[in-house]
Protein backbone atom coordinates (compact mmCIF):
# COMPACT_ATOMS: atom_id res chain seq x y z
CA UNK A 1 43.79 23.24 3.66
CA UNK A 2 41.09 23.03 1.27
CA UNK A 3 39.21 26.58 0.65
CA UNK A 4 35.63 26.53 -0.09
CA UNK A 5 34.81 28.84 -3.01
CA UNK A 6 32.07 30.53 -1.74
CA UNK A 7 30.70 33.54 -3.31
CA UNK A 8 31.05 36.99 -1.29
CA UNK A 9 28.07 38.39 -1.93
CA UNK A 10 25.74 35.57 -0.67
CA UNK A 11 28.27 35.28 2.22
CA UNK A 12 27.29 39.15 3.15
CA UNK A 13 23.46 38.64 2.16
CA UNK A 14 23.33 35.55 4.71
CA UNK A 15 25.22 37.39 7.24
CA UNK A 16 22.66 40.83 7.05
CA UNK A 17 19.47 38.38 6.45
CA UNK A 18 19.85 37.14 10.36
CA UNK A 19 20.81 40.71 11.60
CA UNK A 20 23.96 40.34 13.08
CA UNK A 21 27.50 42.11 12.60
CA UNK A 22 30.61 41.20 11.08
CA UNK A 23 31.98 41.10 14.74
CA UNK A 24 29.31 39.07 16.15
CA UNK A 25 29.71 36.25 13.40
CA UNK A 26 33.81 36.36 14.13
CA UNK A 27 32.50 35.84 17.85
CA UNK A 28 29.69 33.34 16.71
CA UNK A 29 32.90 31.23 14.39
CA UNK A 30 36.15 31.99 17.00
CA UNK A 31 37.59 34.02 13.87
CA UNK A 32 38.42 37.54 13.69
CA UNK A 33 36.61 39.89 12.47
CA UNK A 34 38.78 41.12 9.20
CA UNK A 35 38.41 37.45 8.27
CA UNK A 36 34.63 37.86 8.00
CA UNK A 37 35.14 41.24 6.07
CA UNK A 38 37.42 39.50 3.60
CA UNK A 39 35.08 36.69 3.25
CA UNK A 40 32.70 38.93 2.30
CA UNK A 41 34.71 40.96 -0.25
CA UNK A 42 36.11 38.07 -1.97
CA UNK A 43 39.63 39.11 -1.32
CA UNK A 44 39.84 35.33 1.14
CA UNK A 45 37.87 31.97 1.11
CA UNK A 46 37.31 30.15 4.48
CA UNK A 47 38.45 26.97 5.08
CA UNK A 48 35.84 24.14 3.60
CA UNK A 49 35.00 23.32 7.55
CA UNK A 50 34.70 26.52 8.54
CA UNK A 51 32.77 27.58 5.59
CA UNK A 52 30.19 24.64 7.01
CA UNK A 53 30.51 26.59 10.17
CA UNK A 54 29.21 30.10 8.37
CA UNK A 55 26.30 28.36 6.89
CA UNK A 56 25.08 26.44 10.21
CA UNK A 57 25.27 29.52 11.95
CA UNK A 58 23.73 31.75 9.18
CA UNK A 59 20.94 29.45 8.99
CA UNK A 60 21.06 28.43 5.36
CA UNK A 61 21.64 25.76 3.13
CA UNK A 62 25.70 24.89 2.73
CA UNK A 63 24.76 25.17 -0.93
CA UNK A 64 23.19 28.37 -0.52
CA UNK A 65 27.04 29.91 -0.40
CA UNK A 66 28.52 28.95 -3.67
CA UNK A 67 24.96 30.29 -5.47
CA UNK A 68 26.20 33.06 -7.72
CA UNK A 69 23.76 35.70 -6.82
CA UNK A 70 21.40 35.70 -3.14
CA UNK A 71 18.43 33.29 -4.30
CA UNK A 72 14.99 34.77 -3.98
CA UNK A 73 12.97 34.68 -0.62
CA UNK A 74 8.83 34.56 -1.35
CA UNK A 75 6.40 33.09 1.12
CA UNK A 76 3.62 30.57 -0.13
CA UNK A 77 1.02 32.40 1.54
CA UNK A 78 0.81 36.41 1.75
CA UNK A 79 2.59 38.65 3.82
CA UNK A 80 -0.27 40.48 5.25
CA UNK A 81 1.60 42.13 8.02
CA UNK A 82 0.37 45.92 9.48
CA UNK A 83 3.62 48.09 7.24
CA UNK A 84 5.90 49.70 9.45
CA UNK A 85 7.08 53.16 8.32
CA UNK A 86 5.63 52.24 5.18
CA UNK A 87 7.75 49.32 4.57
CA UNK A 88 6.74 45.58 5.67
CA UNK A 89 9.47 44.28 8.25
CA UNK A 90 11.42 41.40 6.58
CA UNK A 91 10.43 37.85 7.79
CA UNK A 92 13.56 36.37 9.75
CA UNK A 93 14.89 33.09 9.17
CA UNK A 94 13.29 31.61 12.29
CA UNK A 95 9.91 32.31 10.96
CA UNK A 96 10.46 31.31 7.72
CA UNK A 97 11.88 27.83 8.79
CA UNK A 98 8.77 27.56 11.27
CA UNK A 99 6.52 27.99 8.25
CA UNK A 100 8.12 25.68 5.84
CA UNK A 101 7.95 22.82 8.62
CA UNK A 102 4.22 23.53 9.24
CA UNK A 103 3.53 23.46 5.53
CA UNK A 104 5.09 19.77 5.35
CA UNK A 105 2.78 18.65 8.24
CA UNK A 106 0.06 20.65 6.21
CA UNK A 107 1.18 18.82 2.78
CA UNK A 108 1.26 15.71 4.90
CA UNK A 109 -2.10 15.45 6.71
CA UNK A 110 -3.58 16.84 3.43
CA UNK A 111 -2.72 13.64 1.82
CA UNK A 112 -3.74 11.81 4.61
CA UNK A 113 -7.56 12.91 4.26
CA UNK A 114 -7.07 13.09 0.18
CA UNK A 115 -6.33 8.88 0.52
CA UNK A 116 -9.34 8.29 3.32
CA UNK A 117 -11.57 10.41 0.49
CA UNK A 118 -12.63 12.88 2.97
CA UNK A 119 -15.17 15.75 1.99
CA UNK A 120 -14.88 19.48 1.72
CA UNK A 121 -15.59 21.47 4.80
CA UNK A 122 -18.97 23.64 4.21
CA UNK A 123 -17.20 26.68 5.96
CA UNK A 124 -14.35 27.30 3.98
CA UNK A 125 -14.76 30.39 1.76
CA UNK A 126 -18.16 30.11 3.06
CA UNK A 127 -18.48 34.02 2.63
CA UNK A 128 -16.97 37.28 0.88
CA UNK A 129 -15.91 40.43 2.46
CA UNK A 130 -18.48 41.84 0.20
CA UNK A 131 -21.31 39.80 2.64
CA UNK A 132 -20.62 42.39 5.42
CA UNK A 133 -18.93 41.75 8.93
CA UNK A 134 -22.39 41.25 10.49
CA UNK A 135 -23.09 37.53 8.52
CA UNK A 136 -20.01 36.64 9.21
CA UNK A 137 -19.47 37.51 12.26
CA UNK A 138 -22.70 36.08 13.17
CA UNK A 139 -21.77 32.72 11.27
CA UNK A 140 -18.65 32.68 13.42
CA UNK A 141 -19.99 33.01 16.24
CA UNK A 142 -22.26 30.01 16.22
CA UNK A 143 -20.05 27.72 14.86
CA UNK A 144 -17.77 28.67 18.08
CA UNK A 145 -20.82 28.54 20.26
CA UNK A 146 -19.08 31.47 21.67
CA UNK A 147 -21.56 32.39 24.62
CA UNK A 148 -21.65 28.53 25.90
CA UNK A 149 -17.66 28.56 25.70
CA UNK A 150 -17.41 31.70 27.62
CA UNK A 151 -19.65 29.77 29.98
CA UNK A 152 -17.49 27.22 30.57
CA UNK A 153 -14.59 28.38 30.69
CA UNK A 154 -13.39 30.71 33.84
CA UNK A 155 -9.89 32.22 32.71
CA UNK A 156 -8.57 33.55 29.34
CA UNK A 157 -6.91 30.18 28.80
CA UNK A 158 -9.47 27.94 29.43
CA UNK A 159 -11.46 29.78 26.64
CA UNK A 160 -8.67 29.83 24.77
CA UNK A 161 -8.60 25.91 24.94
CA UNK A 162 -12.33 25.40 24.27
CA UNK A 163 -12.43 27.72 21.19
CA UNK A 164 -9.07 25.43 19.82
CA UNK A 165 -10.66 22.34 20.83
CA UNK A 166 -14.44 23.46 18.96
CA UNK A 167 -12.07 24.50 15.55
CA UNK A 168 -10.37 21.49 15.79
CA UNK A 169 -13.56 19.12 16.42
CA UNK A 170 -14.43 20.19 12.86
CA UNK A 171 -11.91 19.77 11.34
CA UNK A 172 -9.72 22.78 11.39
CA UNK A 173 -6.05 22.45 12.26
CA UNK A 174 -4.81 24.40 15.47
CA UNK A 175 -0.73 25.02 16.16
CA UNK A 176 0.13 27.08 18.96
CA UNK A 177 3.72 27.34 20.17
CA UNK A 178 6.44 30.59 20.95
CA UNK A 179 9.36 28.32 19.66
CA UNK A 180 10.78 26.83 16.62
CA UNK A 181 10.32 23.24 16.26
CA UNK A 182 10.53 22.61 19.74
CA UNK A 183 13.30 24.50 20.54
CA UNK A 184 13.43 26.95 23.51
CA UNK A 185 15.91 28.88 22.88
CA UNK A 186 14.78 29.65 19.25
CA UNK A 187 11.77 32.08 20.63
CA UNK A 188 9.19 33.85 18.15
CA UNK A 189 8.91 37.10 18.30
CA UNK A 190 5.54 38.62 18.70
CA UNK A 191 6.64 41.88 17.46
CA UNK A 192 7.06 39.86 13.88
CA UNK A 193 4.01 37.97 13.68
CA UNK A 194 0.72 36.78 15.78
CA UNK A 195 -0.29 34.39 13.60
CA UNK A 196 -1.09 32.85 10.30
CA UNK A 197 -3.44 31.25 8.34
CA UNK A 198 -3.54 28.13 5.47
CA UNK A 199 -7.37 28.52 3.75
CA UNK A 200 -7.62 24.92 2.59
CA UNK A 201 -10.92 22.89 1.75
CA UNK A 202 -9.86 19.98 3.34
CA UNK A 203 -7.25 20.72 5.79
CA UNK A 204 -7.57 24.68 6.59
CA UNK A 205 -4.81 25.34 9.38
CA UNK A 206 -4.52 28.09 11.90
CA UNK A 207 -1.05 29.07 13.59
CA UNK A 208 -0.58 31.07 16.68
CA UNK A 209 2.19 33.12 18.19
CA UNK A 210 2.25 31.12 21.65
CA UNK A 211 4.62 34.03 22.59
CA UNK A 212 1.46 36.42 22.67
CA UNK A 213 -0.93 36.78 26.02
CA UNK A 214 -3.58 34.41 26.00
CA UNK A 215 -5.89 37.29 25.65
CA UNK A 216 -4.38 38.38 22.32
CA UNK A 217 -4.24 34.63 21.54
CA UNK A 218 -7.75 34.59 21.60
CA UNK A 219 -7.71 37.21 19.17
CA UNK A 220 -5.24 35.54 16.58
CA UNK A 221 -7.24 32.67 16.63
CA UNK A 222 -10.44 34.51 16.02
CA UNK A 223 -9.25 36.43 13.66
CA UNK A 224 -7.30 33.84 11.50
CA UNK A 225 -10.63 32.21 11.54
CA UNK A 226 -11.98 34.61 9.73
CA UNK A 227 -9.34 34.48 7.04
CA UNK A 228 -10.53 30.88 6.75
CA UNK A 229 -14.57 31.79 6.56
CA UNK A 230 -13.81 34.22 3.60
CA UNK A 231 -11.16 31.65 2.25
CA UNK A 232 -8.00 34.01 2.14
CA UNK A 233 -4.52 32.75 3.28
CA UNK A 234 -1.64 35.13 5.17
CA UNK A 235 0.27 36.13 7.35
CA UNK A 236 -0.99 38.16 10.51
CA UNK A 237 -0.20 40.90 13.47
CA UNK A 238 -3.27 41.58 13.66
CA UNK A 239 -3.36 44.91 15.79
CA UNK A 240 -6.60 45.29 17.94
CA UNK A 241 -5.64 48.88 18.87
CA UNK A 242 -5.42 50.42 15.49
CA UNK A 243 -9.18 51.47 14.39
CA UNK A 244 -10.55 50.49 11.15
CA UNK A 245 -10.19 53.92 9.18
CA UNK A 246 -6.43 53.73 10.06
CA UNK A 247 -5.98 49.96 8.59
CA UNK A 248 -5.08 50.50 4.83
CA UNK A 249 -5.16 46.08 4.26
CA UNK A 250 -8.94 45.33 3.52
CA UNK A 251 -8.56 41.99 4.47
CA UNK A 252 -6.78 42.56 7.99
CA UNK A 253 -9.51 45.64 8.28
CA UNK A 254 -12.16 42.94 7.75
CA UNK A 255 -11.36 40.34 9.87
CA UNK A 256 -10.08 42.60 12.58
CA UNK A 257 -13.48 43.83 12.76
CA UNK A 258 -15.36 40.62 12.29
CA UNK A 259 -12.98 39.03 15.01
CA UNK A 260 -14.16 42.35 17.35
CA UNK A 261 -17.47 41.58 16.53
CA UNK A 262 -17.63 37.72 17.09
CA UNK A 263 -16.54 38.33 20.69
CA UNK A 264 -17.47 41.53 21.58
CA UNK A 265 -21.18 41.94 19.71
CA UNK A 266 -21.95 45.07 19.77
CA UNK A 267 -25.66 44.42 20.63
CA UNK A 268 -24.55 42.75 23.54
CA UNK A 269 -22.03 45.06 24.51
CA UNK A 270 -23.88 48.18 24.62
CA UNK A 271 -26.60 46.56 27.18
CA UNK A 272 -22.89 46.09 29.13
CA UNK A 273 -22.25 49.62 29.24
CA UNK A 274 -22.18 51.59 32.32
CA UNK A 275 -22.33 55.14 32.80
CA UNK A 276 -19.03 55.71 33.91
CA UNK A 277 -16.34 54.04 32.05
CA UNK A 278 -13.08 53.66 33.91
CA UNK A 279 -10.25 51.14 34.37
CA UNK A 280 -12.33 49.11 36.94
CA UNK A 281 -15.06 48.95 33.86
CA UNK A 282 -12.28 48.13 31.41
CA UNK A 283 -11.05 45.21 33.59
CA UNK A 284 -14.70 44.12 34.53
CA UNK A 285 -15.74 43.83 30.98
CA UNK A 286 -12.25 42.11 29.50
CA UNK A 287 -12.56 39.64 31.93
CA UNK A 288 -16.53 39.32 30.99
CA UNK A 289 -15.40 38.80 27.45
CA UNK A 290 -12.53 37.12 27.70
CA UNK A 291 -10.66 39.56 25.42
CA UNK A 292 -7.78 42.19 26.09
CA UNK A 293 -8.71 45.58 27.71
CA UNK A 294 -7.19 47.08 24.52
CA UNK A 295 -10.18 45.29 22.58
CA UNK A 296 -12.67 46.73 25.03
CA UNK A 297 -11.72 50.19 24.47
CA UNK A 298 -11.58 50.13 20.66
CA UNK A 299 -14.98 48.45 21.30
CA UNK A 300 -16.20 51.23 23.37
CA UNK A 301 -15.22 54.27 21.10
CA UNK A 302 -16.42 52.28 17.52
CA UNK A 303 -19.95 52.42 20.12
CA UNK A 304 -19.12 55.84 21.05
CA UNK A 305 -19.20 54.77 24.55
CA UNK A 306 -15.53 57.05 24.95
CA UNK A 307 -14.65 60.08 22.86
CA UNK A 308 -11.34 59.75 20.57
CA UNK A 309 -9.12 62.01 23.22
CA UNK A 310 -10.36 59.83 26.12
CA UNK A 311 -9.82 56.21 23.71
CA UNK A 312 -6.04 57.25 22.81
CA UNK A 313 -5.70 58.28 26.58
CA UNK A 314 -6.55 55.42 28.06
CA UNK A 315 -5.18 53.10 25.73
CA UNK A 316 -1.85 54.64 26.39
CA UNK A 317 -2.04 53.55 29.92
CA UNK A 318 -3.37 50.32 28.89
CA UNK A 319 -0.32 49.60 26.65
CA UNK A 320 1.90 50.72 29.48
CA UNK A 321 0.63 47.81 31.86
CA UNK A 322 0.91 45.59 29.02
CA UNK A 323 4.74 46.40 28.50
CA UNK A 324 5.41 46.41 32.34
CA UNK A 325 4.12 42.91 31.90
CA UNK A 326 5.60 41.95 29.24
CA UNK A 327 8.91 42.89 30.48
CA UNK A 328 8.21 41.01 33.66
CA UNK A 329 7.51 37.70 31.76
CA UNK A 330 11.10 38.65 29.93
CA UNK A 331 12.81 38.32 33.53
CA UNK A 332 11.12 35.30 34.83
CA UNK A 333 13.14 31.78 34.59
CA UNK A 334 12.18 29.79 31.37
CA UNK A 335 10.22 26.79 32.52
CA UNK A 336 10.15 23.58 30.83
CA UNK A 337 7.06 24.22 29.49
CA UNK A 338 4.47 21.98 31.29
CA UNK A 339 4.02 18.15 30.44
CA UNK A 340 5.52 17.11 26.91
CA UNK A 341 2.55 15.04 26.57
CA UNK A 342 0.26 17.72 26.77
CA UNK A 343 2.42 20.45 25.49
CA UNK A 344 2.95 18.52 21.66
CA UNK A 345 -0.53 18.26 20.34
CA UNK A 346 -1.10 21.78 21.26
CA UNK A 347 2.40 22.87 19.42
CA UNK A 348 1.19 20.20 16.17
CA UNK A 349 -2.44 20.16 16.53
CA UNK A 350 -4.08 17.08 17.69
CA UNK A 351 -5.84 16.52 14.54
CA UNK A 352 -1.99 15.93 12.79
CA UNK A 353 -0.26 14.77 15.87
CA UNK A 354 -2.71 11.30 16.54
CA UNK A 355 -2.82 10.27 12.50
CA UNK A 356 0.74 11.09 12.78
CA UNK A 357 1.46 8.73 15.37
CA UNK A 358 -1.20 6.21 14.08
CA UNK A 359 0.73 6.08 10.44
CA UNK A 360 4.29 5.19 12.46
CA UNK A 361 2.03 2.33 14.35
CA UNK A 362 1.00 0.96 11.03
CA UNK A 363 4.18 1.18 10.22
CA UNK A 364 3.41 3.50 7.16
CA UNK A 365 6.10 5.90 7.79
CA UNK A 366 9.36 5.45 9.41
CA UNK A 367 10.49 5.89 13.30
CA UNK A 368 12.59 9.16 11.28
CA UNK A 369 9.96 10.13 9.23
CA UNK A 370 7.73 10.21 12.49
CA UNK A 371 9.83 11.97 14.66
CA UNK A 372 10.78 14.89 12.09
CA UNK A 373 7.18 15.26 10.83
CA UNK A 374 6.75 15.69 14.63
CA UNK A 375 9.54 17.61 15.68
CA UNK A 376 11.02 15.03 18.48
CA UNK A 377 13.71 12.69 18.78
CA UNK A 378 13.14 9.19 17.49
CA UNK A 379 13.25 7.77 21.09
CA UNK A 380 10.76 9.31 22.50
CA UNK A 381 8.26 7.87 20.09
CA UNK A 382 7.27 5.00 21.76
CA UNK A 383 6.78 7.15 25.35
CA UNK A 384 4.41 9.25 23.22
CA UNK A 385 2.57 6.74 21.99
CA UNK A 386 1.70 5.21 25.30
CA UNK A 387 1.47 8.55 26.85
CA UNK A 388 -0.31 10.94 24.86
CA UNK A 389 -4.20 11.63 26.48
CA UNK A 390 -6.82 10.46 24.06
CA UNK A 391 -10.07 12.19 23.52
């Protein structure tokens, strides 16, 4: 039996880069554990199948196993993320396979406007932090027509909807989905990321943790707009309950606040105050705004509508109904996740899912190239065609 020469070290280094144990890979393969430890030490080589095995399950390249040293991992955009116990939590192989298949439908529909000679969009990099929250904010909010979308739409995810459909209408890419490349059992985790952001000229692209409540959605969206108005790239969690003098990333600080401010003005907001501010007036004026109560309350005290003691105290209980929700979401039956047809220009973006499908009926890409720019199987093509909705 042929033994594939793979090199210990990158054999551990895949193994810890997923998170799992030496026993749950020996469950994962059908081998026994002191196999995987002797793998990993050098003192054994797995068969050549088997070593195919590791590296499916690992989630790497086969290749990646006989490199002599763990190759380097560096995103193309930056990491961003809030620190955790002053360390930034290490982006799992899930996410960073989701982001290299949304940066070839970037690369892809970039091309596609670069050969119809399409002009720069006037908004990109429009602004500087240096220009203050306030004209941004306020540019923001007009391109978004924010108080005529709030109009129209009567639940968190109808305004989520219109505010995608408005960014997308000028030409700003919009991918929201809690899965990786269609997959359901291959969930993002919230807890990881919200969101993230490609500033481009011509194709500027927003992604969205589908995983998240619609109301921190909203949010993300908002936010990695921002990112685009003052033309800066990364990745987000952007956390509405942390108050700006405890953010130490300017940029996050920034467009946290400008995000805060292009839905919840503050001009507006304080005509919205009431005397007495309790969870009735929390849930009154999310569902006014069509934001999170969390947002309302950081709202409130940067106003000093609440007092710090009374902000933390009822943000605790806030957070509390959030996790008892959350964890009731985590019990409920997976559903198939609505109609495909509906479902796949909101997980690609319209704007790259209908040139997409357009280039395979002019036959200038192939039924494979379609279907993994896409992320379906090639026989569903033709279904898709006839069945997407057009605008």
């Amino acid at each position: 039996m042929t033994e594939a020469l793979i090199t210990p070290e990158v054999a551990r280094w895949a193994r810890e880069r997923v998170g799992i144990s030496q026993a749950q890979l020996a469950d994962a393969l059908g081998a026994d554990a002191h196999e995987i430890e002797a793998w990993e030490r050098g003192e054994t080589r797995p068969p050549f199948g088997k070593a195919q095995d590791l590296a499916k399950t690992l989630k790497v390249p086969f290749g990646f196993l006989f490199l002599s040293e763990p190759p380097p991992e560096k995103t193309p955009i930056p990491d961003l993320r809030k620190l955790v116990e002053g360390r930034t939590v290490k982006l799992s192989p899930d996410f960073l396979e989701l982001l290299n298949d949304v940066l070839v439908k970037h690369e892809w529909y970039r091309e596609y406007l670069e050969e119809r000679q399409a002009e720069k969009l006037p908004f990109v990099g429009r602004f500087r932090i240096a220009d203050g929250i306030e004209r941004v904010s306020g540019d923001l909010r007009s391109f978004l027509s924010i108080e005529q979308s709030r109009k129209v739409s009567y639940t968190w995810d109808e305004f989520l909807r219109q505010l995608s459909r408005i960014a997308e209408a000028q030409g700003i890419m919009v991918m929201r989905s809690g899965i990786v490349r269609g997959n359901t059992r291959r969930k993002l985790s919230v807890n990881e990321f919200r969101g993230f952001v490609i500033s481009d000229e011509l194709a500027p692209l927003v992604f969205i943790n589908g995983r998240d409540s619609k109301a921190a959605q909203i949010f993300t969206l908002v936010h990695e707009l921002v990112h685009i108005w003052i033309d800066r790239s990364g990745i987000s969690n952007p956390d509405v309950k942390e108050l700006p003098d405890e953010q130490k990333n300017a940029i996050e600080r920034f467009c946290n606040s400008a995000a805060a401010e292009v839905l919840v003005p503050h001009d507006d907001f304080h005509k919205s105050l009431p005397a007495a501010f309790n969870d009735q007036t929390i849930q009154k004026l999310a569902a006014r705004y069509r934001v999170s109560a969390i947002v309302i309350l950081r709202r409130a005290y940067e106003l000093g509508a609440i007092i710090k003691s009374s902000f933390f105290e009822l943000l605790e209980r806030e957070q509390q109904k959030q996790k008892e929700r959350e964890e009731k979401e985590e019990e409920e039956p997976t559903t198939g996740g609505g109609n495909f047809y509906l479902t796949l220009p909101v997980r690609n973006s319209r704007r790259f899912t209908e040139p997409g499908l357009s280039a395979l009926q002019a036959e200038r890409v192939s039924y494979h190239e379609a279907a993994s720019l896409l992320g379906v199987r090639t026989g569903t093509l033709p279904k898709l065609i006839e069945g997407l909705p057009r605008r």
